[in-house]
Protein backbone atom coordinates (compact mmCIF):
# COMPACT_ATOMS: atom_id res chain seq x y z
CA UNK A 1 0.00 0.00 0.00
CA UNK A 2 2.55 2.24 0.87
CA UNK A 3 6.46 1.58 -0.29
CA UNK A 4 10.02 2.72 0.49
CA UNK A 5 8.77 5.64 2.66
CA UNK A 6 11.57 7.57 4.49
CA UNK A 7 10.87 9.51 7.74
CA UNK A 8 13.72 11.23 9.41
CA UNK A 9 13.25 12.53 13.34
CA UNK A 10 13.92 16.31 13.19
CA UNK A 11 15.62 18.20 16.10
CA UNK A 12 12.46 19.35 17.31
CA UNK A 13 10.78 16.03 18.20
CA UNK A 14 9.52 13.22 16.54
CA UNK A 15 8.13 13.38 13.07
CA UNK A 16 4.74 12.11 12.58
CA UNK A 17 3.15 11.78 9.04
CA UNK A 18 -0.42 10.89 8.16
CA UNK A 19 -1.51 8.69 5.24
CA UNK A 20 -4.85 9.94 3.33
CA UNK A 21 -8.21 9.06 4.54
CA UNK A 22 -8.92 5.64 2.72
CA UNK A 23 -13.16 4.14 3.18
CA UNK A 24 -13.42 0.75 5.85
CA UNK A 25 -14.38 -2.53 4.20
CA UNK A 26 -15.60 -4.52 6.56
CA UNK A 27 -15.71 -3.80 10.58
CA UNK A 28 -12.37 -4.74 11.10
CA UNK A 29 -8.82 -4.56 9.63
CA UNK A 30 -5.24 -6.68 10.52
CA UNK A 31 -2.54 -4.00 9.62
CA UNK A 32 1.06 -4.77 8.69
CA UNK A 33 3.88 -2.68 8.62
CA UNK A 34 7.56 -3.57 7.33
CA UNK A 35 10.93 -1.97 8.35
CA UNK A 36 13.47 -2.48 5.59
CA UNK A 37 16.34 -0.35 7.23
CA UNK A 38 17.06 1.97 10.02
CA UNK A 39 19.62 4.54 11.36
CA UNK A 40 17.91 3.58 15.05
CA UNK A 41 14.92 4.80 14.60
CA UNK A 42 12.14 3.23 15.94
CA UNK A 43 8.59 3.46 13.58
CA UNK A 44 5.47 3.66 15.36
CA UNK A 45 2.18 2.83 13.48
CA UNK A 46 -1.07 4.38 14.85
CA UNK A 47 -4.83 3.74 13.18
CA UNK A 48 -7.32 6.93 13.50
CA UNK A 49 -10.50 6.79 11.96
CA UNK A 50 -13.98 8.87 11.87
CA UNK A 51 -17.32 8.43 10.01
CA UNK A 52 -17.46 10.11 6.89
CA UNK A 53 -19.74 13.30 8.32
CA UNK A 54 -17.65 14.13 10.85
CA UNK A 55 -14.94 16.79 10.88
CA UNK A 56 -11.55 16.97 12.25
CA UNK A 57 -8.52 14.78 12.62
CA UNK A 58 -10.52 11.53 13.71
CA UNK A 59 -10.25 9.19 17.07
CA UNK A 60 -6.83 7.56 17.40
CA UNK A 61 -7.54 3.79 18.25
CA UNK A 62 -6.44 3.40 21.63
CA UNK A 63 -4.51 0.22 22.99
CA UNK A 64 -3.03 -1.18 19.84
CA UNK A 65 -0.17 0.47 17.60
CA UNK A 66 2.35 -0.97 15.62
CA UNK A 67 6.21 -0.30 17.08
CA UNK A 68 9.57 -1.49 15.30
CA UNK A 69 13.02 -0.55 16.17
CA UNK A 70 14.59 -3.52 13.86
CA UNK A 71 13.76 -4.32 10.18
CA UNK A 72 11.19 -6.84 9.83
CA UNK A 73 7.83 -7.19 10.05
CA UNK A 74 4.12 -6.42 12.70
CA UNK A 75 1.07 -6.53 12.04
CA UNK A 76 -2.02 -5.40 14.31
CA UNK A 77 -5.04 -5.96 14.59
CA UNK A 78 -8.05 -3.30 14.94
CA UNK A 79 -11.73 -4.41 15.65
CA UNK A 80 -15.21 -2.36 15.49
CA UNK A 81 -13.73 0.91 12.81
CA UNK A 82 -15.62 3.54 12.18
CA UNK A 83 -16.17 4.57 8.43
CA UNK A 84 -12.78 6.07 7.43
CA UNK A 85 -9.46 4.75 8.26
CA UNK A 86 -5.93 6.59 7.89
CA UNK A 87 -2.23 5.57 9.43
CA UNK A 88 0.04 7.92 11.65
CA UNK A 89 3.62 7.00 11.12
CA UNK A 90 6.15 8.15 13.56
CA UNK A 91 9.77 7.95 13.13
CA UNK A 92 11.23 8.92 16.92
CA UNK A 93 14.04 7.96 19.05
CA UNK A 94 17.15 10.28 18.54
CA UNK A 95 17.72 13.21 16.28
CA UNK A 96 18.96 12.28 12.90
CA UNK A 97 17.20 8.78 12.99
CA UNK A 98 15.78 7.66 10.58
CA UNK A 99 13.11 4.67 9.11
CA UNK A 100 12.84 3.22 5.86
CA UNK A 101 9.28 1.19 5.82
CA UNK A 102 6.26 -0.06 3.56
CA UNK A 103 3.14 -0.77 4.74
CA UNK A 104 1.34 -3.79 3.33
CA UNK A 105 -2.06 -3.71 2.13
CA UNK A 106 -4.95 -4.10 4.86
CA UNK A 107 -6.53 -7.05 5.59
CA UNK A 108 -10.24 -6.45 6.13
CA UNK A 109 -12.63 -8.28 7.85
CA UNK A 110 -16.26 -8.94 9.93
CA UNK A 111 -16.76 -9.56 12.94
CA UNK A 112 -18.91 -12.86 13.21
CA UNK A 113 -22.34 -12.72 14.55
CA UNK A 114 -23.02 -16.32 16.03
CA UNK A 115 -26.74 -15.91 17.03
């Protein structure tokens, strides 16, 4: 979904990028993020979402993120979305650092109603 994006901490703080609104579909969605290389860096992978009326920067989904500090892979999972979905990236750690990364595409999914 997203490839070979670079995000370098400034020296004011940590630098935190947002991907473009994209629609939910289906209630749920597993999330997958991939560091290819790193100065030290550690990426941090937040979900925010929002229905499609509302204004504003959205609801960050609290209790699950995504956090690398080493190239490879995580994935998370996040349940019960509202309408629109978007990513926060954050590269932080030390100034200079820096994270190379892809995101893969979502997984959706429902929620199962056993009654």
């Amino acid at each position: 979904m997203f490839n070979a994006q670079l995000l370098i901490r400034s020296s004011s703080g940590d630098t935190k990028v947002y991907s473009p609104w994209f629609p939910r579909q289906a209630d749920n969605l597993r999330a997958t993020a991939e560091l290819a290389a790193t100065s030290g860096g550690v990426l941090t992978v937040k979900v925010f979402h929002k229905n499609t009326e509302d204004t504003g920067d959205g609801s960050e989904y609290v209790g699950t993120s995504i956090s690398l500090s080493s190239t490879g892979r995580d994935d998370a999972e996040f349940t019960g979305l509202k309408e629109m979905v978007r990513y926060q990236f954050t590269c932080g750690d030390a100034t200079g650092d820096w994270v190379l990364f892809r995101m893969l595409p979502p997984v959706w999914f429902d929620t199962v109603d056993a009654s």
